[in-house]
C-alpha atoms as a PDB file:
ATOM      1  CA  UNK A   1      71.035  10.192 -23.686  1.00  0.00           C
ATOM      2  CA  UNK A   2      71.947   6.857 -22.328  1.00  0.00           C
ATOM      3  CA  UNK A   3      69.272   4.279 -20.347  1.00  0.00           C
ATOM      4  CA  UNK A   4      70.864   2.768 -17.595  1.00  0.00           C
ATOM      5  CA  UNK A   5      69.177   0.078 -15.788  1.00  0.00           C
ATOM      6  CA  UNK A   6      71.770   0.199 -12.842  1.00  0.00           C
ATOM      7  CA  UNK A   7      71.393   3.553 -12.012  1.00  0.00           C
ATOM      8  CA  UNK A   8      67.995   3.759 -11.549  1.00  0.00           C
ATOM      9  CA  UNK A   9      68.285   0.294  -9.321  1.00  0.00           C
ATOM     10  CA  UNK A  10      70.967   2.148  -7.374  1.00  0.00           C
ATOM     11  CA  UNK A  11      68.343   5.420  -6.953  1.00  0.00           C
ATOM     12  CA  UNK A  12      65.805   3.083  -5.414  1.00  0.00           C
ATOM     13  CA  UNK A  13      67.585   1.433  -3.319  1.00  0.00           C
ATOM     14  CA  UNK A  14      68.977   4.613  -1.395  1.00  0.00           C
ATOM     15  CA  UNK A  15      72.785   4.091  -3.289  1.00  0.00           C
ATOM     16  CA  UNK A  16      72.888   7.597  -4.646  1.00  0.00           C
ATOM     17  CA  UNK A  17      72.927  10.799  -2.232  1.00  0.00           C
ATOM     18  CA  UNK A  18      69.243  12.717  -2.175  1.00  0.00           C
ATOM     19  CA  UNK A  19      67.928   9.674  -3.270  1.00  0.00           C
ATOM     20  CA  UNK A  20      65.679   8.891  -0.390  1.00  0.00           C
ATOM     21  CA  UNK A  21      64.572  11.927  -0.357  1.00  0.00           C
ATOM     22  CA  UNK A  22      63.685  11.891  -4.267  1.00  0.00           C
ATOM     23  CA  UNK A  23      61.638   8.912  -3.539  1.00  0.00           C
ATOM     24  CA  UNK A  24      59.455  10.474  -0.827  1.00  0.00           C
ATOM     25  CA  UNK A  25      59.040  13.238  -2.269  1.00  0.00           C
ATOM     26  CA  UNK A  26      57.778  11.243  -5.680  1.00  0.00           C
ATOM     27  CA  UNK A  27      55.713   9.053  -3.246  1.00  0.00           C
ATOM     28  CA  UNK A  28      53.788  12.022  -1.399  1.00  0.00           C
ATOM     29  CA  UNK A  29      53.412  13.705  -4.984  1.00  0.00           C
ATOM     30  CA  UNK A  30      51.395  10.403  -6.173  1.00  0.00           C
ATOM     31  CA  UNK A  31      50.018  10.371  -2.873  1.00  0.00           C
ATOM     32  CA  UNK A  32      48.304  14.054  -3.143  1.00  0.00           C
ATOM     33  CA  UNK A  33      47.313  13.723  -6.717  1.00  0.00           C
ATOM     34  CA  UNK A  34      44.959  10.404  -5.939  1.00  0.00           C
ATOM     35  CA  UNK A  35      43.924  12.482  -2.740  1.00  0.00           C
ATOM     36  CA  UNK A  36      42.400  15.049  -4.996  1.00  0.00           C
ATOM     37  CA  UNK A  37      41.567  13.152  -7.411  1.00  0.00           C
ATOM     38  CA  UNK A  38      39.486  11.113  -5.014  1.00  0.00           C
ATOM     39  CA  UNK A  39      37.966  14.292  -3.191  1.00  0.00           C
ATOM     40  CA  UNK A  40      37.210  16.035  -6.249  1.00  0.00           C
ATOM     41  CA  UNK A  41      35.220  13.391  -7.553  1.00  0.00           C
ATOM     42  CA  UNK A  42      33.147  13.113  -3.761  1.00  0.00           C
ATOM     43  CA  UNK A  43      33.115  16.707  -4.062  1.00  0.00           C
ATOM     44  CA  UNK A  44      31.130  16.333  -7.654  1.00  0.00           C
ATOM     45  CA  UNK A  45      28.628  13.894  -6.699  1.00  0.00           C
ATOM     46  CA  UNK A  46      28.144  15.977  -3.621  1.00  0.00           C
ATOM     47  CA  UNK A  47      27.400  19.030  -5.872  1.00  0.00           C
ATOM     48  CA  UNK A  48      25.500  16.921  -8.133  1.00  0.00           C
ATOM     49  CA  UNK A  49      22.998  15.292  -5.316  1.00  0.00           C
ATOM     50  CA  UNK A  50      23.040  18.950  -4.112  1.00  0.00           C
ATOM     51  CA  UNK A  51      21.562  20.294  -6.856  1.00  0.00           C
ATOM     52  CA  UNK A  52      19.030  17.844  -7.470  1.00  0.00           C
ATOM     53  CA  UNK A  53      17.480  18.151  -4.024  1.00  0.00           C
ATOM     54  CA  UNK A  54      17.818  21.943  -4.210  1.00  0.00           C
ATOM     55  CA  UNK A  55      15.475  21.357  -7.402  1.00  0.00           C
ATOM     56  CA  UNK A  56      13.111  19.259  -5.695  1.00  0.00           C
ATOM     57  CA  UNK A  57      12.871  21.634  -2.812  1.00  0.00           C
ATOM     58  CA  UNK A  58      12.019  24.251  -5.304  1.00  0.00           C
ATOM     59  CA  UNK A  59       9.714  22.359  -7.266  1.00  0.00           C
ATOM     60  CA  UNK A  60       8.284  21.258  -3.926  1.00  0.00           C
ATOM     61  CA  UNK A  61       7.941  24.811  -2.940  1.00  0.00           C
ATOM     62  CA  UNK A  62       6.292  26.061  -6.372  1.00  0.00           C
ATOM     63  CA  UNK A  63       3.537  22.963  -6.048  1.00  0.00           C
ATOM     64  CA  UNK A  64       2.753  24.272  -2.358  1.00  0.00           C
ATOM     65  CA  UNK A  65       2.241  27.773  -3.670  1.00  0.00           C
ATOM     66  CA  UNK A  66       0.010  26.550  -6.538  1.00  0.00           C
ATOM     67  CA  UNK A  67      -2.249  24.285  -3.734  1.00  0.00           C
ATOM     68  CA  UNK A  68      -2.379  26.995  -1.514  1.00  0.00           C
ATOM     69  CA  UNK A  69      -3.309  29.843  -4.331  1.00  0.00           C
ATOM     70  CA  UNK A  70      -6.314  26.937  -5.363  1.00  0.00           C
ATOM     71  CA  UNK A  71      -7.231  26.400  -2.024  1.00  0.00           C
ATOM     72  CA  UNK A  72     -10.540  28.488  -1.017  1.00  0.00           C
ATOM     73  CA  UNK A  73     -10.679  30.643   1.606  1.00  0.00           C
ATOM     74  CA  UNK A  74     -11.622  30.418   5.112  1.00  0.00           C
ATOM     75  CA  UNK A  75     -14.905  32.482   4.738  1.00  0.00           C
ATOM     76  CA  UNK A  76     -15.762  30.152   1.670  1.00  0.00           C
ATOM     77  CA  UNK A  77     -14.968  26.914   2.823  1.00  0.00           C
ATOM     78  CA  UNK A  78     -18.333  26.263   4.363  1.00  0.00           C
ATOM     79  CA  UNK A  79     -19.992  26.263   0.755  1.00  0.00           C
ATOM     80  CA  UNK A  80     -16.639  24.145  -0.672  1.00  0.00           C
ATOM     81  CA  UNK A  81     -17.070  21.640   2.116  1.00  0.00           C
ATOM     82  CA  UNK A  82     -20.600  20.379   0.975  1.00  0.00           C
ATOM     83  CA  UNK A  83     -20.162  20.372  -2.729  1.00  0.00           C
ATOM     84  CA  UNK A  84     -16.460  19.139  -3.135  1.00  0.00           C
ATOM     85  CA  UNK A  85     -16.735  15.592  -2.515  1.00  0.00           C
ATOM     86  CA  UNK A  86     -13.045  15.177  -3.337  1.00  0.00           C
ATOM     87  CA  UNK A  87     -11.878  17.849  -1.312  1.00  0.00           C
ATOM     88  CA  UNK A  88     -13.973  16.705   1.811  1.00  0.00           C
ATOM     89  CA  UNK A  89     -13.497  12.970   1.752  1.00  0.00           C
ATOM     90  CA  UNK A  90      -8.958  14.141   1.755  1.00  0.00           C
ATOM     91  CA  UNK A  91     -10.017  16.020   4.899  1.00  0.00           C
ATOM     92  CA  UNK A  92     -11.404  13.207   6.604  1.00  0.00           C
ATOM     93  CA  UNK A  93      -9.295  10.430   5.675  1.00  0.00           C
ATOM     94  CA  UNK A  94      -6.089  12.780   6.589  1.00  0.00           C
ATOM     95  CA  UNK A  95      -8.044  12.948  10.005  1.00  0.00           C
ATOM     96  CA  UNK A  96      -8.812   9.370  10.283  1.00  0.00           C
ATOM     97  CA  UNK A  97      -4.741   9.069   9.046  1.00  0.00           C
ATOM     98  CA  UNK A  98      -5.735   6.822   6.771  1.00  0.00           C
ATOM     99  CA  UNK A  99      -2.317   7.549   4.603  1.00  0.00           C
ATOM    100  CA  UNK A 100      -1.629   5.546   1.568  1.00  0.00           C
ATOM    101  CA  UNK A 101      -3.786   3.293   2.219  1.00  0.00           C
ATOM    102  CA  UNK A 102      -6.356   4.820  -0.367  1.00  0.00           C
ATOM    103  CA  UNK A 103      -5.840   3.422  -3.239  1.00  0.00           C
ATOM    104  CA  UNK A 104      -8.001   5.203  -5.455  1.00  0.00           C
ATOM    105  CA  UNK A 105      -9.947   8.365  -5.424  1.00  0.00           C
ATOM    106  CA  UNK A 106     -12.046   9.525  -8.564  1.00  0.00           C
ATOM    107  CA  UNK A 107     -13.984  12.507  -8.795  1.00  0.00           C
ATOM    108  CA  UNK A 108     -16.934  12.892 -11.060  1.00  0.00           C
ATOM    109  CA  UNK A 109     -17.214  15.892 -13.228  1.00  0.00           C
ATOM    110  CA  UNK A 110     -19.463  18.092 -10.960  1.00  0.00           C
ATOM    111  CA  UNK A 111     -17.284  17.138  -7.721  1.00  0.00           C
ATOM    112  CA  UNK A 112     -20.428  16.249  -5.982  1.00  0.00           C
ATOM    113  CA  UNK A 113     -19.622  12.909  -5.936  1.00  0.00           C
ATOM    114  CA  UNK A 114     -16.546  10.471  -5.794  1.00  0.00           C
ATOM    115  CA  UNK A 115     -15.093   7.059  -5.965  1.00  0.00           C
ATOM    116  CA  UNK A 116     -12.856   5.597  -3.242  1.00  0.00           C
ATOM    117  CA  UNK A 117     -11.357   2.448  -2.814  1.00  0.00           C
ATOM    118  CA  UNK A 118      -9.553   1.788   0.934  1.00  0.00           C
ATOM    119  CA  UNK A 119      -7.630  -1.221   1.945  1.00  0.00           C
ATOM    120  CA  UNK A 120      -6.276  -2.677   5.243  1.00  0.00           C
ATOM    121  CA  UNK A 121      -9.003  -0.447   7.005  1.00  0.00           C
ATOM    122  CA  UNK A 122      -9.706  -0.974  10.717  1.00  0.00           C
ATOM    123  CA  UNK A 123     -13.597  -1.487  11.752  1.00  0.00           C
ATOM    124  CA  UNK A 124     -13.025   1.735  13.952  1.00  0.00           C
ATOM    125  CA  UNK A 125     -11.235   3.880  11.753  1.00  0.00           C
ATOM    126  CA  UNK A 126     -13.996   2.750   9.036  1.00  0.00           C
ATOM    127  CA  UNK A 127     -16.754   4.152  11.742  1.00  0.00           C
ATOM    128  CA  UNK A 128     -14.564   7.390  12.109  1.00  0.00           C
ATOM    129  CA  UNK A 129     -14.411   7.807   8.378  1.00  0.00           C
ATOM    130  CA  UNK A 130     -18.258   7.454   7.590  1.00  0.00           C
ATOM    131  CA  UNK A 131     -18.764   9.555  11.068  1.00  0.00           C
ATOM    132  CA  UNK A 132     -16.316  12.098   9.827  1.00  0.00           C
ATOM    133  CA  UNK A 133     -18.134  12.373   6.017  1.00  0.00           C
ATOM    134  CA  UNK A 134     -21.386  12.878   7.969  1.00  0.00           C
ATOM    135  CA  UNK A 135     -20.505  15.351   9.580  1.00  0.00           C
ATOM    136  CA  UNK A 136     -19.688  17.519   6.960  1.00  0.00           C
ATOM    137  CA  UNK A 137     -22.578  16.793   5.206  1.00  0.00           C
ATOM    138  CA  UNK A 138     -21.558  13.911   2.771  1.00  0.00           C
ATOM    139  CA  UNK A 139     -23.073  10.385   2.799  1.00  0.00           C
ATOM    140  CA  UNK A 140     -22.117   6.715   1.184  1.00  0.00           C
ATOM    141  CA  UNK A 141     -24.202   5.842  -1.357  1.00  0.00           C
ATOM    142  CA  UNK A 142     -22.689   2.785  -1.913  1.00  0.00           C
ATOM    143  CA  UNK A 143     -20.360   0.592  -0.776  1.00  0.00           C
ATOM    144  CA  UNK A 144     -18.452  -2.869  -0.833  1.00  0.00           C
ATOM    145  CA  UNK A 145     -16.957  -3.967   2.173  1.00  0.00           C
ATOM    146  CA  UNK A 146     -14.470  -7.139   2.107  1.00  0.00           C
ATOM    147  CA  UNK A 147     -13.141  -8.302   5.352  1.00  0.00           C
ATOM    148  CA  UNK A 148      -9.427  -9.724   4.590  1.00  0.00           C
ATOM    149  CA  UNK A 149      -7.665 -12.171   6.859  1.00  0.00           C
ATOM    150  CA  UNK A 150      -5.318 -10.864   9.232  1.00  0.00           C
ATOM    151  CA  UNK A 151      -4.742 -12.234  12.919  1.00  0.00           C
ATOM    152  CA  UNK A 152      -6.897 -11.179  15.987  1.00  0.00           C
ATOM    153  CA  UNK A 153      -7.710  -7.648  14.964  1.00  0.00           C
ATOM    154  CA  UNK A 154     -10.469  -7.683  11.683  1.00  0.00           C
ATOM    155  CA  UNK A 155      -9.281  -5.921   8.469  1.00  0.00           C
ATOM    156  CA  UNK A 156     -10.969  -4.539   5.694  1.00  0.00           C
ATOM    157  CA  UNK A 157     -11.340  -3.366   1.782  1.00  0.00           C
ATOM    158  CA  UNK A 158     -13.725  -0.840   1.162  1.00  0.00           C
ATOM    159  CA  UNK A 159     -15.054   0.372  -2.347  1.00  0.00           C
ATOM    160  CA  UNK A 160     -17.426   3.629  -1.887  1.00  0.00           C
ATOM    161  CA  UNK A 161     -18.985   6.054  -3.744  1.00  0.00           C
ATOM    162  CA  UNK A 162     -19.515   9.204  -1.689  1.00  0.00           C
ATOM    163  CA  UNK A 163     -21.613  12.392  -2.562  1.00  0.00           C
ATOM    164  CA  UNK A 164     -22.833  15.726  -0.858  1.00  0.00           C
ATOM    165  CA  UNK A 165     -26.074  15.458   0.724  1.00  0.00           C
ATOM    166  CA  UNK A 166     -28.352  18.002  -0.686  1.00  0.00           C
END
């Protein structure tokens, strides 16, 4: 079999009969092989980020059944409320929205009494927090309060350590 450099010059450049149409059809051929080459690889890290939400969901899932089984029940939450320090300071500052900005929360070994630590804490969402404690029969025992400087409105830091009243 002979290489000749003319003939293929004269393919390409439409000389021979069919050879236009050779040439498309070569071109579309490359054409649909990097289309699925490029869609199966989308298609992949589709599947792939797929899967690993479907695995957080389920994880997700599994911790909410866990919390749920622990929680106590409805009839028993009146006793839970004034010896789970812990459990009662969540429920206020989720009430107060006080979100991420606790910084720390650390329960002693009976769960009568915890540590919290608070920062960038509005003056009234401080009085709603110690109001909301009271109420369900905790009190501070002690505290550090910080004002930080920010602008018109006054902010604060607040180190506590909270325990049911007896």
């Amino acid at each position: 079999m002979k290489f000749d450099i003319n003939k293929i010059r004269s393919v390409l450049r439409g000389e021979v009969n069919g050879s236009v149409r050779f040439l498309l059809m070569s071109f579309a051929a490359a054409f649909v092989w990097v289309a699925s080459w490029y869609l199966s690889g989308m298609y992949a890290s589709a599947h792939s980020s797929f899967a690993l939400q479907r695995e957080r969901y389920n994880t997700l899932s599994v911790l909410a059944a866990e919390y749920k089984a622990a929680a106590p029940s409805a009839s028993a939450a009146g006793s839970v409320r004034r010896t789970d320090a812990m459990a009662v300071f969540t429920q206020v500052s989720n009430e107060v929205s006080l979100g991420i900005r606790v910084t720390r929360i650390v329960p002693s070994p009976d769960r009568r009494r915890c540590s919290v630590e608070i920062g960038r804490i509005y003056a009234e969402e401080l009085t709603d927090l110690i109001r909301g404690l009271s109420e369900r029969g905790m009190r501070v025992v002690s505290a550090r309060l910080r004002a930080l400087p920010a602008g018109q409105e006054r902010l604060f830091s607040l180190e506590a350590d909270i325990e049911a009243v007896s």
